[in-house]
PDB file of N, CA and C in Angstrom:
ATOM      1  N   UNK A   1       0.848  -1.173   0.000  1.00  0.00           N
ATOM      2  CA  UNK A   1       0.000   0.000   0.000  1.00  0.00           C
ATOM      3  C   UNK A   1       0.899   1.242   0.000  1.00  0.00           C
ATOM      4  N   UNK A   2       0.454   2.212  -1.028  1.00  0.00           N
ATOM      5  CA  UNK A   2       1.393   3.482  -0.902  1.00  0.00           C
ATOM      6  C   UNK A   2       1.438   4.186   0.285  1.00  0.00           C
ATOM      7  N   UNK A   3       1.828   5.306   0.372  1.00  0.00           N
ATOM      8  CA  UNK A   3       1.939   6.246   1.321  1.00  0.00           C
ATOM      9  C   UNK A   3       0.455   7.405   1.416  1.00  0.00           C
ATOM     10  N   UNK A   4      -0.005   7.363   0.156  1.00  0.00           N
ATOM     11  CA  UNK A   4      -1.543   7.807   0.373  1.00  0.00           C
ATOM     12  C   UNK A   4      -2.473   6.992   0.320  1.00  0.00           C
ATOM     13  N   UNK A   5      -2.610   5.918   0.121  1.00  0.00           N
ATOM     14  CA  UNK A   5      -3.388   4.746   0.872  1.00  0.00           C
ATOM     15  C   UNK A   5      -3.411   4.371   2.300  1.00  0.00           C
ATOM     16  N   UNK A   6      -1.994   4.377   2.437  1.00  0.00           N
ATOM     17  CA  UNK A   6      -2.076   4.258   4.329  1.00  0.00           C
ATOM     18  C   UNK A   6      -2.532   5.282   4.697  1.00  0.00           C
ATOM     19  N   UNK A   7      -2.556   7.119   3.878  1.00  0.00           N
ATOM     20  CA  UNK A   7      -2.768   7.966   5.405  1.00  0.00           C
ATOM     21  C   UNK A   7      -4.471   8.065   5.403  1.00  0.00           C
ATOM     22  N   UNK A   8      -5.292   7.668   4.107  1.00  0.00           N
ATOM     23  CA  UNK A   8      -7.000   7.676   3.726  1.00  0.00           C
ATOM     24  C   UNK A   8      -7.391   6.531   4.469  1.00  0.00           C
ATOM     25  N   UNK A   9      -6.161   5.637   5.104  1.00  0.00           N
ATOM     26  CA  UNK A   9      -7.099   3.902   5.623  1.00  0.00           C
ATOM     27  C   UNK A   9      -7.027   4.561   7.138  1.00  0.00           C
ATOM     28  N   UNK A  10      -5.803   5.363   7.761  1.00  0.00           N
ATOM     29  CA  UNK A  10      -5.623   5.725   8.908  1.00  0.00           C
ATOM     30  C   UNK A  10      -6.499   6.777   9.045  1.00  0.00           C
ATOM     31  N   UNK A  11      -7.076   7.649   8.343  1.00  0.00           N
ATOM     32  CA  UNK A  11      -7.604   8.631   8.280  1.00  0.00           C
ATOM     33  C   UNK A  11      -9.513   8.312   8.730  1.00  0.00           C
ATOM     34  N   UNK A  12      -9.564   7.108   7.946  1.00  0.00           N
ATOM     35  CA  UNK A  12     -10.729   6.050   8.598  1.00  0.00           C
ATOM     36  C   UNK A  12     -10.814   5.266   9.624  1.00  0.00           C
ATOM     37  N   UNK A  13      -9.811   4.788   9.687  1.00  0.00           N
ATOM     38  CA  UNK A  13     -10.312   4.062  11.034  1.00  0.00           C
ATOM     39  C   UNK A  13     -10.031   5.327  11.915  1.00  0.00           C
ATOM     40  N   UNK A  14      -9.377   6.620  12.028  1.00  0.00           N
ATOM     41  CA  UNK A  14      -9.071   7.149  13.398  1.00  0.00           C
ATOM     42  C   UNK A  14     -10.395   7.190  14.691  1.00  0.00           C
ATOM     43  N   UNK A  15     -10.166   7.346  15.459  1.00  0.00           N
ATOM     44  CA  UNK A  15     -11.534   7.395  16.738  1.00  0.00           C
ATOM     45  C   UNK A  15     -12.497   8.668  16.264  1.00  0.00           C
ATOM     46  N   UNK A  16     -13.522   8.088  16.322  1.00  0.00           N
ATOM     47  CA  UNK A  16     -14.336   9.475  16.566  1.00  0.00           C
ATOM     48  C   UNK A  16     -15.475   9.910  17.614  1.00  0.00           C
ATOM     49  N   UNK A  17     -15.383  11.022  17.839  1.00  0.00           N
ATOM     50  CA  UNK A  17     -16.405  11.483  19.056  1.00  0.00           C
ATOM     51  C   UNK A  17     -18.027  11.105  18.759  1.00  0.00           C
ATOM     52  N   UNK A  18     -19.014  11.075  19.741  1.00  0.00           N
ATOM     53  CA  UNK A  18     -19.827  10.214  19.246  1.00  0.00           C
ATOM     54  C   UNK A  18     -21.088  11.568  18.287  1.00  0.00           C
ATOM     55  N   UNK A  19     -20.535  12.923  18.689  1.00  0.00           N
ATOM     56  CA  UNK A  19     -21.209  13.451  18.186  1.00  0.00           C
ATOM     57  C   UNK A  19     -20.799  13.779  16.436  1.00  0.00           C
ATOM     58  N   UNK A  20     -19.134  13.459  16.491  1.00  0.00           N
ATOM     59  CA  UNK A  20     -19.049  13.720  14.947  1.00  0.00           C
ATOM     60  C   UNK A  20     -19.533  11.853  14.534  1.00  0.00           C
ATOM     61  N   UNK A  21     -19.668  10.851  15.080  1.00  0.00           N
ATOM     62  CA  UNK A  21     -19.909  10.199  14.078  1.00  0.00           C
ATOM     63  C   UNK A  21     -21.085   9.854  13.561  1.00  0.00           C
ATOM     64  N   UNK A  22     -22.188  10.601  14.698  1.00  0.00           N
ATOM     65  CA  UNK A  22     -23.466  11.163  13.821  1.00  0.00           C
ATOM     66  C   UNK A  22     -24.042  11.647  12.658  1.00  0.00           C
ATOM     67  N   UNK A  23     -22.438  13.134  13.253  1.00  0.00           N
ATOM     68  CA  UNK A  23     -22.771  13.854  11.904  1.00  0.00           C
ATOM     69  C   UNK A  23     -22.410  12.975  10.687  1.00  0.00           C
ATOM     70  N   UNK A  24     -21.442  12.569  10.610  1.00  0.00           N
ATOM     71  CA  UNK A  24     -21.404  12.038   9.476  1.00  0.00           C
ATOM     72  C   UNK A  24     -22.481  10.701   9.105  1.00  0.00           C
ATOM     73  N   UNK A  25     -22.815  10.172  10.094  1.00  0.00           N
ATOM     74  CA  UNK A  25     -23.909   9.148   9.465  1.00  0.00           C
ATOM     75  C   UNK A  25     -25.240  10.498   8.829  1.00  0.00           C
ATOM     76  N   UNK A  26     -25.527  11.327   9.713  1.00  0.00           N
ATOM     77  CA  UNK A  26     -26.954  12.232   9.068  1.00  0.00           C
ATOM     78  C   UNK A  26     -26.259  12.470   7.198  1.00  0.00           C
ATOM     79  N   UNK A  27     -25.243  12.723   7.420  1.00  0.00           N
ATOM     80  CA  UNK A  27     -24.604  13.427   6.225  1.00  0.00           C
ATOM     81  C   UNK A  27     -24.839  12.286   5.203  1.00  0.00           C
ATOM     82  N   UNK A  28     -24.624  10.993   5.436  1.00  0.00           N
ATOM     83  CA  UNK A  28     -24.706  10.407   4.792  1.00  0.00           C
ATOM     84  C   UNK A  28     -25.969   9.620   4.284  1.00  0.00           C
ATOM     85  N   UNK A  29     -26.900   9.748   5.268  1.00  0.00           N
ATOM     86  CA  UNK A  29     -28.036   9.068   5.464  1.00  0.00           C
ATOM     87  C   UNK A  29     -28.765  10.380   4.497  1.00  0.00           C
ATOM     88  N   UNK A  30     -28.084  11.540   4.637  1.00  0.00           N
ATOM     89  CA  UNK A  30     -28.958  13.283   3.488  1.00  0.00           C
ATOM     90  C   UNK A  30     -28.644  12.393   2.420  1.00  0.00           C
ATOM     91  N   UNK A  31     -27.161  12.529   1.914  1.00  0.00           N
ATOM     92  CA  UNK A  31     -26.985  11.901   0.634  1.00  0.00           C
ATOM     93  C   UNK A  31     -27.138  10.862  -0.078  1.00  0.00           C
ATOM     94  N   UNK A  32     -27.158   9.445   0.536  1.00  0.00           N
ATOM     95  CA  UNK A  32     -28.380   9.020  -0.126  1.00  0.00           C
ATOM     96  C   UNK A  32     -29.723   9.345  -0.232  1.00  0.00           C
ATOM     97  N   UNK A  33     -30.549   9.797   0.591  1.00  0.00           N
ATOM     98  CA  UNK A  33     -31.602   9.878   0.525  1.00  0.00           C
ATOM     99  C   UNK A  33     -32.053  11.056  -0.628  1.00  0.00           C
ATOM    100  N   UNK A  34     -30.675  11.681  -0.890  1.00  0.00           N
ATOM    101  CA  UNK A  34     -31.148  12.834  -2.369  1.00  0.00           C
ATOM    102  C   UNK A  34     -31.234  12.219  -3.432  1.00  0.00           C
ATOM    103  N   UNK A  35     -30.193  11.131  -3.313  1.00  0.00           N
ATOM    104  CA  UNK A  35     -29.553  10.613  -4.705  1.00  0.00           C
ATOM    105  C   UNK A  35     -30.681   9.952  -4.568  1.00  0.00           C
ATOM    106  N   UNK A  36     -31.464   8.962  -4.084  1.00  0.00           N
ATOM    107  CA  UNK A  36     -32.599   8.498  -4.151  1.00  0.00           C
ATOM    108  C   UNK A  36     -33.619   9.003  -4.624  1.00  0.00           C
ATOM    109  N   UNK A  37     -34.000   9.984  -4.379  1.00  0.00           N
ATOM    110  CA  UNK A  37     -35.060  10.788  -4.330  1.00  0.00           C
ATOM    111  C   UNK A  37     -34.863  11.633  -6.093  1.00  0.00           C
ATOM    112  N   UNK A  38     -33.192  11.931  -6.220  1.00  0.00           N
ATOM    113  CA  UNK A  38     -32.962  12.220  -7.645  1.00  0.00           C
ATOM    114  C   UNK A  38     -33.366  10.848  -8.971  1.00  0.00           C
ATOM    115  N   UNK A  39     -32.777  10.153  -8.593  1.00  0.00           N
ATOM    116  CA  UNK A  39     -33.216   8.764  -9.121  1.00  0.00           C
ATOM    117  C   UNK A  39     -34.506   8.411  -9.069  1.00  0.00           C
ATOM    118  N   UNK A  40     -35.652   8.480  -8.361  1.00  0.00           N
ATOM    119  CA  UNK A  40     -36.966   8.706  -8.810  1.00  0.00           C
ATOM    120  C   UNK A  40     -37.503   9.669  -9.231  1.00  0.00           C
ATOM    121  N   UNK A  41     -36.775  10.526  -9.323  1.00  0.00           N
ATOM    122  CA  UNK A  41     -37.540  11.515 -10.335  1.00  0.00           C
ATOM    123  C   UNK A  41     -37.294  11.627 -11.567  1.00  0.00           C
ATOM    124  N   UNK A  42     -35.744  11.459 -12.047  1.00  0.00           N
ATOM    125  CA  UNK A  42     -35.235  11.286 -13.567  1.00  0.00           C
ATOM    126  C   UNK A  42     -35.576  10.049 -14.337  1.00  0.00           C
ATOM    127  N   UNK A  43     -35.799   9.058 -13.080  1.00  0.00           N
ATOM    128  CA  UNK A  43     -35.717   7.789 -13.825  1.00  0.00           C
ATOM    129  C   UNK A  43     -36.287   7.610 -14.838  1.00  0.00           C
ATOM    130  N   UNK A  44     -37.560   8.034 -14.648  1.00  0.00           N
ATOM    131  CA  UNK A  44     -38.697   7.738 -15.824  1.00  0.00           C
ATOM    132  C   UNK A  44     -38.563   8.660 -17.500  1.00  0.00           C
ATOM    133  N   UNK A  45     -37.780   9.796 -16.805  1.00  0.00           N
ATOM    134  CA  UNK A  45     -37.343  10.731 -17.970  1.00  0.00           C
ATOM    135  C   UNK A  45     -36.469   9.560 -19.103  1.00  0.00           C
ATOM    136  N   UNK A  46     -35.358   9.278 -18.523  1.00  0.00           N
ATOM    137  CA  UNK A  46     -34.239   8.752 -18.768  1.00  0.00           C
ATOM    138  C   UNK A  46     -34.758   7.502 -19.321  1.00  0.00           C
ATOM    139  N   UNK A  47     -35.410   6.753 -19.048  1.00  0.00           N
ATOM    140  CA  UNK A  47     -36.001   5.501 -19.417  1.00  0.00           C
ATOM    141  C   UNK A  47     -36.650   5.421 -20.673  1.00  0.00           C
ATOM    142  N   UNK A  48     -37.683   7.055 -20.866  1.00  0.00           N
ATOM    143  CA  UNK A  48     -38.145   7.232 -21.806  1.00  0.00           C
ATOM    144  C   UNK A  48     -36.991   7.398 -23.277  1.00  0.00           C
ATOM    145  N   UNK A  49     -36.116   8.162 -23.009  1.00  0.00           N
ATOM    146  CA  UNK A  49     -34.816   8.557 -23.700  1.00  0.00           C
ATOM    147  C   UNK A  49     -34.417   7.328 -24.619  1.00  0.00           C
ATOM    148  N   UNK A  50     -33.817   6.818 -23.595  1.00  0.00           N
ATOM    149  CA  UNK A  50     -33.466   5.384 -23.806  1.00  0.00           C
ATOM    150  C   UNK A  50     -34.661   4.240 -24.496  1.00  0.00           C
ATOM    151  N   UNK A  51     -35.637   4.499 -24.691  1.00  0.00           N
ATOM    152  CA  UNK A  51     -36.617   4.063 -25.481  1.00  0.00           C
ATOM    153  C   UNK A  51     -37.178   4.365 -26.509  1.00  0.00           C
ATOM    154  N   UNK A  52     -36.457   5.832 -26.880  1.00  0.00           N
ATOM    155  CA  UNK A  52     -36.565   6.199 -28.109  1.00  0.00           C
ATOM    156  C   UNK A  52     -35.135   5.986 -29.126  1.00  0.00           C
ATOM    157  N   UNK A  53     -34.547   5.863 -28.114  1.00  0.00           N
ATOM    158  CA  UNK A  53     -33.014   5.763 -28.966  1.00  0.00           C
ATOM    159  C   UNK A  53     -33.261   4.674 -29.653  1.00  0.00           C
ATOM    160  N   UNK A  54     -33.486   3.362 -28.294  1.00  0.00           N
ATOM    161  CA  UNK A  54     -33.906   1.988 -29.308  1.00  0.00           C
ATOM    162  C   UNK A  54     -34.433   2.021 -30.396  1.00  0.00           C
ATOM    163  N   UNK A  55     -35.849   2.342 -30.229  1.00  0.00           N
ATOM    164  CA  UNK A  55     -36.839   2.589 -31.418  1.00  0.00           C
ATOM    165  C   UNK A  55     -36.610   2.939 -32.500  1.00  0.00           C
ATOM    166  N   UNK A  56     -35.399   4.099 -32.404  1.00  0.00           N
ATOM    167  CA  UNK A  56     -35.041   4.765 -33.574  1.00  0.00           C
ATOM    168  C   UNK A  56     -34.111   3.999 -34.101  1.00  0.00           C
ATOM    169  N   UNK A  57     -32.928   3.362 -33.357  1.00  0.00           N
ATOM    170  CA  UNK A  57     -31.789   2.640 -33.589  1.00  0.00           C
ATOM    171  C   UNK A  57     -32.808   1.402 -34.640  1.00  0.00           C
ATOM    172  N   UNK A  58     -33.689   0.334 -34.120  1.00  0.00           N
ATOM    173  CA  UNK A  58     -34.596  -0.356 -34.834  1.00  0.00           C
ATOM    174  C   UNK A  58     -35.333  -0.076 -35.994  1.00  0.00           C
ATOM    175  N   UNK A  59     -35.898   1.245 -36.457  1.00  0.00           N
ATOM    176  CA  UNK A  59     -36.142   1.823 -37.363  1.00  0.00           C
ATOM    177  C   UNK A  59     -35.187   2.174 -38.653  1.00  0.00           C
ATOM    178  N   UNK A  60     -33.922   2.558 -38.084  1.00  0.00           N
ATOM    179  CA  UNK A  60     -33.065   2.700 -38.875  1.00  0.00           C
ATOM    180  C   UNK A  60     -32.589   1.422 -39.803  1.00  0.00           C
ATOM    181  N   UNK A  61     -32.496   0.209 -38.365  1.00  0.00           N
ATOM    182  CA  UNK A  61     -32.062  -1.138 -39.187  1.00  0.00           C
ATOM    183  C   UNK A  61     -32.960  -1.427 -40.425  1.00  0.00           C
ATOM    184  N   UNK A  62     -34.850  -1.194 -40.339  1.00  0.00           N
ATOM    185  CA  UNK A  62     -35.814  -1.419 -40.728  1.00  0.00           C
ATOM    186  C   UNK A  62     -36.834  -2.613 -39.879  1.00  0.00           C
ATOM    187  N   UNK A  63     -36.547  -2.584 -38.549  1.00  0.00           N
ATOM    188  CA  UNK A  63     -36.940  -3.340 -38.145  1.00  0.00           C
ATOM    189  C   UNK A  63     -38.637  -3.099 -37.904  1.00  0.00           C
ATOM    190  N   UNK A  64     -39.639  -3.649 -37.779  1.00  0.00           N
ATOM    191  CA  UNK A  64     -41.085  -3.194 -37.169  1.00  0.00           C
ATOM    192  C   UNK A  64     -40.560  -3.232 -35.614  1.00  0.00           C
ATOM    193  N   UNK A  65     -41.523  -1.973 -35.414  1.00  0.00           N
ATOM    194  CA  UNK A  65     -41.619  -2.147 -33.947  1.00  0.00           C
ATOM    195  C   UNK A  65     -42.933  -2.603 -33.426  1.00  0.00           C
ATOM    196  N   UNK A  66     -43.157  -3.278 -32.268  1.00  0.00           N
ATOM    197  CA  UNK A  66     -44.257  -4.300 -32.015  1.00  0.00           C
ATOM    198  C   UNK A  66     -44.621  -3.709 -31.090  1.00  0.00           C
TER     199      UNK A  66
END
């Protein structure tokens, strides 16, 4: 392991107080819960996207679409 691998592994395990390791669980428990919350909202956009690309990609070959 390099020398910046050991100081990011030491840098993790170091002790933490019980109020910072809250914070960082809330912090983390925010950020998923955005990215979640982003991901149901684009999804369906994005899905659609991606269903026209096909379509078109299939059209181009000459394929019917069903």
């Amino acid at each position: 392991m390099n020398g910046w691998m050991r100081s990011t592994v030491h840098w993790l395990r170091r002790p933490r107080s019980r109020g910072q390791a809250l914070t960082e669980l809330s912090l983390l428990l925010a950020a998923l819960f955005l990215m979640t919350l982003g991901l149901h909202s684009f999804a369906p956009d994005m899905f659609a996207a991606y269903t026209i690309y096909v379509r078109g990609f299939y059209v181009v070959l000459g394929y019917p679409l069903g």
